[in-house]
N, C-alpha and C. Protein backbone atom coordinates (compact mmCIF):
# COMPACT_ATOMS: atom_id res chain seq x y z
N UNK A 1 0.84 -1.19 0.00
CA UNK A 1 0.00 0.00 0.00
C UNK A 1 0.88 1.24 0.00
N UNK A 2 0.39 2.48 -0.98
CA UNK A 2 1.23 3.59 -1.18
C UNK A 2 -0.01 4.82 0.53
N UNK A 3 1.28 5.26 1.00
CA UNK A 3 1.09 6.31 1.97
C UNK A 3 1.89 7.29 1.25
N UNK A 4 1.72 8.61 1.33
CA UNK A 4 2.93 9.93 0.46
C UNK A 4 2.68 10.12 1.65
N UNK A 5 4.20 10.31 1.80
CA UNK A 5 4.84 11.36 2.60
C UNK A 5 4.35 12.96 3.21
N UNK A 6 3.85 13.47 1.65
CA UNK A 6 3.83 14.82 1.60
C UNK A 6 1.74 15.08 2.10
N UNK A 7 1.86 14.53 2.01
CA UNK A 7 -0.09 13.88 2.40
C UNK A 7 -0.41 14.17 4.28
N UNK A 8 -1.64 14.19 4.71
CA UNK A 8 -1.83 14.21 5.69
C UNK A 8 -2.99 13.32 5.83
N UNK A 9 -3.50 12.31 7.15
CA UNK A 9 -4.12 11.33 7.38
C UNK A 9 -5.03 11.57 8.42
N UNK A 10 -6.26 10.85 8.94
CA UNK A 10 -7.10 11.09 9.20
C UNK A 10 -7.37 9.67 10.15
N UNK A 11 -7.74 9.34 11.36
CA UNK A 11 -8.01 8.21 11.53
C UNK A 11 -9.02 7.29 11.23
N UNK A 12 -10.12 8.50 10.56
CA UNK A 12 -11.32 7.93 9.22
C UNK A 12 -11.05 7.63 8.26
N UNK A 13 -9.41 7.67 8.05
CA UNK A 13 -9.26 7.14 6.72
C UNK A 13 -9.63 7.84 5.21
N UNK A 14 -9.28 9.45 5.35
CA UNK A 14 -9.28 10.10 4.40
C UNK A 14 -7.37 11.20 4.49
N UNK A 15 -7.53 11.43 3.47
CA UNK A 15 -5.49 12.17 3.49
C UNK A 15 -6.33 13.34 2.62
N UNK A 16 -5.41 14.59 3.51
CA UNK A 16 -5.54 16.06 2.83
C UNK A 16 -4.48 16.13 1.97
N UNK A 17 -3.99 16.91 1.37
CA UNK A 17 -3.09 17.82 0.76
C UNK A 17 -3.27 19.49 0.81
N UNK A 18 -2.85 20.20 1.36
CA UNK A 18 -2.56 21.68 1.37
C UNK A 18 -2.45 22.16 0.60
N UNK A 19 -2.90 23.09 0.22
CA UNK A 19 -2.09 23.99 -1.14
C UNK A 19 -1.82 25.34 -0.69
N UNK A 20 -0.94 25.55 -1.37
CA UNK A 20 -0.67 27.02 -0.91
C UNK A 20 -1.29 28.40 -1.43
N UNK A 21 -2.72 28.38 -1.47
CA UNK A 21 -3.18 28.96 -2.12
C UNK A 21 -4.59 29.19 -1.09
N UNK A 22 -4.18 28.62 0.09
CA UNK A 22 -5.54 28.39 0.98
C UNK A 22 -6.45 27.38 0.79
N UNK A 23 -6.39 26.35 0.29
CA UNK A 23 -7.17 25.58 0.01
C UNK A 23 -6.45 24.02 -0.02
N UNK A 24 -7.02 22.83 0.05
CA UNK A 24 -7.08 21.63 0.37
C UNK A 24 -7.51 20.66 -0.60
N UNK A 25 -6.98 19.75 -1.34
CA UNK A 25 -7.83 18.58 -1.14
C UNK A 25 -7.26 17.35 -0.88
N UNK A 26 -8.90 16.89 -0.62
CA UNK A 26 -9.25 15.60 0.25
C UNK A 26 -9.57 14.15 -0.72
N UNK A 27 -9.19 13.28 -0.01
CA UNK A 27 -9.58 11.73 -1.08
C UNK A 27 -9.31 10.85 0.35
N UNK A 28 -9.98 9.44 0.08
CA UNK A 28 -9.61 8.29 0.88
C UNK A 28 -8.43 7.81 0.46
N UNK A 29 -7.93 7.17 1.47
CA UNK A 29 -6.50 6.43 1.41
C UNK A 29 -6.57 5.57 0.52
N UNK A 30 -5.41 5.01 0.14
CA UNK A 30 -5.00 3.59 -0.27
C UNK A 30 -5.70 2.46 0.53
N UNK A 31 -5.32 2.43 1.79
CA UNK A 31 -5.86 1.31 2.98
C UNK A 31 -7.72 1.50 2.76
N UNK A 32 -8.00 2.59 2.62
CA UNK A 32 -9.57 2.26 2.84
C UNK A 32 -10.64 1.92 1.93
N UNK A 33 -10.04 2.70 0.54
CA UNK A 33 -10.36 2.02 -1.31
C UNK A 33 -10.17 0.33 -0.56
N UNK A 34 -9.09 -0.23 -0.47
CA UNK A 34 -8.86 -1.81 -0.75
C UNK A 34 -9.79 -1.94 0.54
N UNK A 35 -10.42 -1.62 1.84
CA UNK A 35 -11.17 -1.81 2.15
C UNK A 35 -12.83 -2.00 2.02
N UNK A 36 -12.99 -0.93 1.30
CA UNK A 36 -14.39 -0.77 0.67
C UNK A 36 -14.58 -1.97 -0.35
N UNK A 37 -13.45 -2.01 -1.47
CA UNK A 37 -13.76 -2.88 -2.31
C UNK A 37 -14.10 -2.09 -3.40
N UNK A 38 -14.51 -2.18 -4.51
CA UNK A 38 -15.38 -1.60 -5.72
C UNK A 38 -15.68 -0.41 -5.68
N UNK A 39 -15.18 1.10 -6.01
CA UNK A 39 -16.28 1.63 -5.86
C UNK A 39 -16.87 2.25 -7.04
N UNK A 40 -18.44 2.08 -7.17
CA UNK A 40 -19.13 2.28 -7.86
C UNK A 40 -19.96 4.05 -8.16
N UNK A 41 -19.76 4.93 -6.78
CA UNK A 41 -20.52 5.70 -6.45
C UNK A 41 -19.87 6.47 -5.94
N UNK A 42 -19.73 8.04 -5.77
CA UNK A 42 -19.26 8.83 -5.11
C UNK A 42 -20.67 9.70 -5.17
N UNK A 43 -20.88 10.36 -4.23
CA UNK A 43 -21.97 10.98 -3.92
C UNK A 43 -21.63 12.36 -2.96
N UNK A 44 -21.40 13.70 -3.68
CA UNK A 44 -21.34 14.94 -2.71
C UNK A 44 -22.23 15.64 -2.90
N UNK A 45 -23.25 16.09 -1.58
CA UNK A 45 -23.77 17.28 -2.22
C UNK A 45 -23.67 18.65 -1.15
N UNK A 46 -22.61 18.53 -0.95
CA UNK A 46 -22.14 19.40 0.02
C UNK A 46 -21.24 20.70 -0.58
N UNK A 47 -21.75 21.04 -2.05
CA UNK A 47 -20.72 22.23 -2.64
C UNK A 47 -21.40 23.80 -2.46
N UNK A 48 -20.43 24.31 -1.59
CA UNK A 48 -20.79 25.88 -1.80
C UNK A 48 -21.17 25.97 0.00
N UNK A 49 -21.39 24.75 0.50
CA UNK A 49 -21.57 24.58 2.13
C UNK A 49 -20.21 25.11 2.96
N UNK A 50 -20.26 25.36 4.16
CA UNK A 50 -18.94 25.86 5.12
C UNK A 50 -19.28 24.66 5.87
N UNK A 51 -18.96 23.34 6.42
CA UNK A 51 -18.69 22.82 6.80
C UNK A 51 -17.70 22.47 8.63
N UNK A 52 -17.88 21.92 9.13
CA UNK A 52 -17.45 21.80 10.53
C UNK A 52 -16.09 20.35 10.19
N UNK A 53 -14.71 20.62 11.01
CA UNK A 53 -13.92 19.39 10.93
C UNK A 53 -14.60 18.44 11.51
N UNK A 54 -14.70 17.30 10.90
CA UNK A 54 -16.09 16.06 11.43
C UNK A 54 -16.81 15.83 10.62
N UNK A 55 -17.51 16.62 10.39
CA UNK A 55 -18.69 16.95 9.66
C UNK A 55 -18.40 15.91 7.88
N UNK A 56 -19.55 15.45 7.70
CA UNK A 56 -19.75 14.69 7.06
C UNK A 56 -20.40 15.40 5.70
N UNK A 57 -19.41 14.98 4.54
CA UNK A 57 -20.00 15.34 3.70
C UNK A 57 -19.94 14.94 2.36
N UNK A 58 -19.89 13.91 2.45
CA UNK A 58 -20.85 12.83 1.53
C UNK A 58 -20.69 11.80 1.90
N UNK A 59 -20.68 10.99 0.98
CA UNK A 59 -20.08 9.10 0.69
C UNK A 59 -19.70 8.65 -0.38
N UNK A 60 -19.23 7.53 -0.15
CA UNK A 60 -18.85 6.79 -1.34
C UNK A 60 -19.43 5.11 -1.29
N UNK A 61 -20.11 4.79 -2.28
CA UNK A 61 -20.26 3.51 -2.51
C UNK A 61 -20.04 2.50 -3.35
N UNK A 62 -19.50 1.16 -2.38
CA UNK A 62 -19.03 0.42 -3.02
C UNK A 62 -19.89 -0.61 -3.33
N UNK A 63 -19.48 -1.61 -3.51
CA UNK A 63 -20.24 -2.92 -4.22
C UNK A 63 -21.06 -3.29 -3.17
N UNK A 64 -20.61 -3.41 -2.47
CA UNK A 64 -21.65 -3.99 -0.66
C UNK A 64 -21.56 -3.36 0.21
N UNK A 65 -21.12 -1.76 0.48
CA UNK A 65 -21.61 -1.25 1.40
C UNK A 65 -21.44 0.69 1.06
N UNK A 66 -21.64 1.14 1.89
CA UNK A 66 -21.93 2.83 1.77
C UNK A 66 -21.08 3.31 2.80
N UNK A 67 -20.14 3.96 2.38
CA UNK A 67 -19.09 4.64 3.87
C UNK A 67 -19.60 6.26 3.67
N UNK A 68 -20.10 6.85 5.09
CA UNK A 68 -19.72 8.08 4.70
C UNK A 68 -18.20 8.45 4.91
N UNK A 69 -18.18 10.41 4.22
CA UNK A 69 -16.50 10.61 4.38
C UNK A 69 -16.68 11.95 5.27
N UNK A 70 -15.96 11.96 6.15
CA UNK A 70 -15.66 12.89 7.13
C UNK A 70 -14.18 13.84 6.40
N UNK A 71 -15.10 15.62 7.25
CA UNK A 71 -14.33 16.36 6.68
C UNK A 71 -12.91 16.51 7.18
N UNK A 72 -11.47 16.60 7.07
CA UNK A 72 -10.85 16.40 8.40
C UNK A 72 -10.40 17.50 8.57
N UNK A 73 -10.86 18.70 7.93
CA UNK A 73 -10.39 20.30 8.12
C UNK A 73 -11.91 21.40 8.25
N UNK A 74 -12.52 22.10 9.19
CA UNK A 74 -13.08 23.25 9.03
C UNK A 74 -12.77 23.61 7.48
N UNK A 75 -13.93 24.34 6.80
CA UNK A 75 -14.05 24.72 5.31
C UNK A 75 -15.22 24.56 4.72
N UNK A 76 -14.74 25.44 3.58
CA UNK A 76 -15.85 25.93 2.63
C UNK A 76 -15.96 24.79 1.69
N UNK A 77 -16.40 23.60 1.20
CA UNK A 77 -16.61 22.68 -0.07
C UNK A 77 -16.37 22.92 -1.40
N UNK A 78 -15.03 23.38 -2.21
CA UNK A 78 -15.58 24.06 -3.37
C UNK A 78 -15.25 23.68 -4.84
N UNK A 79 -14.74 22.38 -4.26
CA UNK A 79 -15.34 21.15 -5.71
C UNK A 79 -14.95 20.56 -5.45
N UNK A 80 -15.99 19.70 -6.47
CA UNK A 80 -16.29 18.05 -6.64
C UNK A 80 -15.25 17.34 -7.55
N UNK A 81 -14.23 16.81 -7.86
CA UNK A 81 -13.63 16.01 -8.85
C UNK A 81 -15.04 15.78 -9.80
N UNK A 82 -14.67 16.47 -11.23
CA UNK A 82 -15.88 15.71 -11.84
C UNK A 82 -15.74 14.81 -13.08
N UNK A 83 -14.08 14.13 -12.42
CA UNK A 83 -13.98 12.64 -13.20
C UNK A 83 -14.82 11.82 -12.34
N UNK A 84 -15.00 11.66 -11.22
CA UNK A 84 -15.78 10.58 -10.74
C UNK A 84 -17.33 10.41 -10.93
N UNK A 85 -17.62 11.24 -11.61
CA UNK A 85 -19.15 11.06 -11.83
C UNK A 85 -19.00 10.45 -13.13
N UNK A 86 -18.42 10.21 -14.24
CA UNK A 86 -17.96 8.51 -14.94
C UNK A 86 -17.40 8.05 -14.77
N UNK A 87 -16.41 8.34 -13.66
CA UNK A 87 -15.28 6.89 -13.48
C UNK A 87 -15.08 7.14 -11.86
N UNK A 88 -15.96 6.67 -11.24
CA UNK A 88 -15.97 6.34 -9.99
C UNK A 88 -14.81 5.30 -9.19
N UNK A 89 -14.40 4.81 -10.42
CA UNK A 89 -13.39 4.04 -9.87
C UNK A 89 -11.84 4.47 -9.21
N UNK A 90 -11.90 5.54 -10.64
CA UNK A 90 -10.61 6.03 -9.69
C UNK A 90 -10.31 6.50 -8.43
N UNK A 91 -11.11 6.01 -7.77
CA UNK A 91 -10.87 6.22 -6.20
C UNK A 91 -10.15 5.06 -5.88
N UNK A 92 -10.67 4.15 -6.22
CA UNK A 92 -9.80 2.48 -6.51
C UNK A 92 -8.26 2.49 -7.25
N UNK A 93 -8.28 3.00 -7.91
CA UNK A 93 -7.17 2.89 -8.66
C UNK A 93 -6.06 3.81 -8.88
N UNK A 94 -6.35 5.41 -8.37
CA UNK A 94 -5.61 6.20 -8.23
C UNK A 94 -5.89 7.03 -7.08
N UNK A 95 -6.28 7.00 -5.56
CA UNK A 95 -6.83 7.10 -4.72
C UNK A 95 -6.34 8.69 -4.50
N UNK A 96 -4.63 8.70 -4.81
CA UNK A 96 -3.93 10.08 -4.57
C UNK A 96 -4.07 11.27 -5.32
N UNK A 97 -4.41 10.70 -6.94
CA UNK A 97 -4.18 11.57 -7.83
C UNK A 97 -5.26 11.71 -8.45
N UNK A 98 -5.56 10.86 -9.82
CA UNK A 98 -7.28 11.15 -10.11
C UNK A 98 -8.25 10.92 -9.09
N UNK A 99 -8.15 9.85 -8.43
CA UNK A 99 -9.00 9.81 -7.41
C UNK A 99 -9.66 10.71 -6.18
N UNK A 100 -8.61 11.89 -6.59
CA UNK A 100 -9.31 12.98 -5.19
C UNK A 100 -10.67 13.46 -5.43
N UNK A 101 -11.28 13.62 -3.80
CA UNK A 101 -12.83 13.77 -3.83
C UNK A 101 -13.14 14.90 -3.51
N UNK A 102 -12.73 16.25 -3.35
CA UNK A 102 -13.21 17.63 -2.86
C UNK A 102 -11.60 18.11 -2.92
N UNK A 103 -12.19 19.57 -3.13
CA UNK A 103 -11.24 20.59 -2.55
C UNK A 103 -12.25 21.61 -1.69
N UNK A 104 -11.40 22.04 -0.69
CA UNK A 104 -11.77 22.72 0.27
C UNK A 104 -11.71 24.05 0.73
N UNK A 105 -11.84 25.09 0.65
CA UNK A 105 -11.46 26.32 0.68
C UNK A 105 -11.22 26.51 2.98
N UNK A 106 -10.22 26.60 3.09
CA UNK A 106 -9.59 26.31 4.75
C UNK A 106 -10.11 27.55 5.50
N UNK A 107 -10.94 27.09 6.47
CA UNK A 107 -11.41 27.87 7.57
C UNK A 107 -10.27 29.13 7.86
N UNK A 108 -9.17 27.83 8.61
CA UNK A 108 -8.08 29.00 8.67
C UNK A 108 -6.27 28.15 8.39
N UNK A 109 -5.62 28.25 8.78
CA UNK A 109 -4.34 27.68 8.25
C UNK A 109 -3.79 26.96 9.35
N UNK A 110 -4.16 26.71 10.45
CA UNK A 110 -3.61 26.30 11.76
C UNK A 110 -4.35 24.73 12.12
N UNK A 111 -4.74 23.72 11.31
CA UNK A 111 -5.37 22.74 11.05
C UNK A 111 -4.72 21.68 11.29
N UNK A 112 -3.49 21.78 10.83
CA UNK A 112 -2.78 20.67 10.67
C UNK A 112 -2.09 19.84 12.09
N UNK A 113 -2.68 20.34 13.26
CA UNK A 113 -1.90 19.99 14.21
C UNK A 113 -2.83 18.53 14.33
N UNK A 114 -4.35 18.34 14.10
CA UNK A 114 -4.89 17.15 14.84
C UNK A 114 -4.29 15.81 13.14
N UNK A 115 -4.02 16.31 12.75
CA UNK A 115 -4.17 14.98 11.65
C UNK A 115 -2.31 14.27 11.81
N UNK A 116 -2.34 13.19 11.03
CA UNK A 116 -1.46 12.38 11.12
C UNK A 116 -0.53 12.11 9.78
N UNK A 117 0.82 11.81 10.46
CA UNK A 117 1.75 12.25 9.51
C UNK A 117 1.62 10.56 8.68
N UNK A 118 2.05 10.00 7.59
CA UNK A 118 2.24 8.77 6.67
C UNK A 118 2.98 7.96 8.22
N UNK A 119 3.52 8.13 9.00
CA UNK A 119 4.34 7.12 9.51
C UNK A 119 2.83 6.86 10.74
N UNK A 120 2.57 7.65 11.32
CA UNK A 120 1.47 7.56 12.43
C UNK A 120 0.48 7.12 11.76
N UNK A 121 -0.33 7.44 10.61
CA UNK A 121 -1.60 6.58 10.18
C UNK A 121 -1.23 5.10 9.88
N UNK A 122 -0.01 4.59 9.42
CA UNK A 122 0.41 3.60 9.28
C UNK A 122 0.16 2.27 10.46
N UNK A 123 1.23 3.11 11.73
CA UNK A 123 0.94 2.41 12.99
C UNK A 123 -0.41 2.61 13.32
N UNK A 124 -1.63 3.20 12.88
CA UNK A 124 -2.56 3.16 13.08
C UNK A 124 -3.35 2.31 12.52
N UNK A 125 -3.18 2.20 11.48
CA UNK A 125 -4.03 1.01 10.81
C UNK A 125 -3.29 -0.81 10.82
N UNK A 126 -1.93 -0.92 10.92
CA UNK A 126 -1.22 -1.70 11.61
C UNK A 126 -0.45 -2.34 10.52
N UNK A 127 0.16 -0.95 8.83
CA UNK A 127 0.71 -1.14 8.06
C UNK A 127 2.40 -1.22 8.32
């Protein structure tokens, strides 16, 4: 399983990326795609919303079950990847890169202290 380095982790099993531009985005891990299995469905309808860190805002579904995805930063929602509305898969198959599921416009810049670095989500999931 690929973890980047440069990525940040979630113990729900979603990784940010920062940008330097004020804004974020978000996708599920490597570990939690091969968990789900298939996925068939990505489902947001949380664009143009301000959002709470926690806060839930959408899902993704796979072949046999429905995960929601938790936000792991305070923010504004302010797009959807809209390769996945025909190729839902690439959440499966490129989880880091095509596969990302939102970008986020950042509450504020001081976020990064609760999430987890590639070596800590690792020992967390027991990679």
């Amino acid at each position: 399983m690929n973890f980047p380095a440069e990525l940040f982790y979630t113990p729900d099993h979603e990784w940010i990326r920062f940008d330097a531009d004020g804004t974020a985005v978000i996708g599920i891990t490597d570990f939690a795609q091969h968990e789900l299995g298939d996925i068939v469905y990505v489902d947001i309808n949380t664009i143009g919303e301000v959002l709470g860190k926690g806060d839930v805002f959408g899902t993704v579904e796979a072949v046999k079950t429905v995960s929601d995805l938790f936000l792991p930063v305070a923010g504004e929602v302010l797009e959807v990847n809209p390769e996945l509305d025909g190729a839902p898969e690439l959440v499966n198959t490129e989880p880091y890169e095509g596969g990302w599921i939102i970008r986020v416009k950042l509450a504020d810049d001081a976020q990064k202290d609760d999430l987890l670095s590639a070596e800590a989500y690792q020992e967390l999931i027991g990679k």
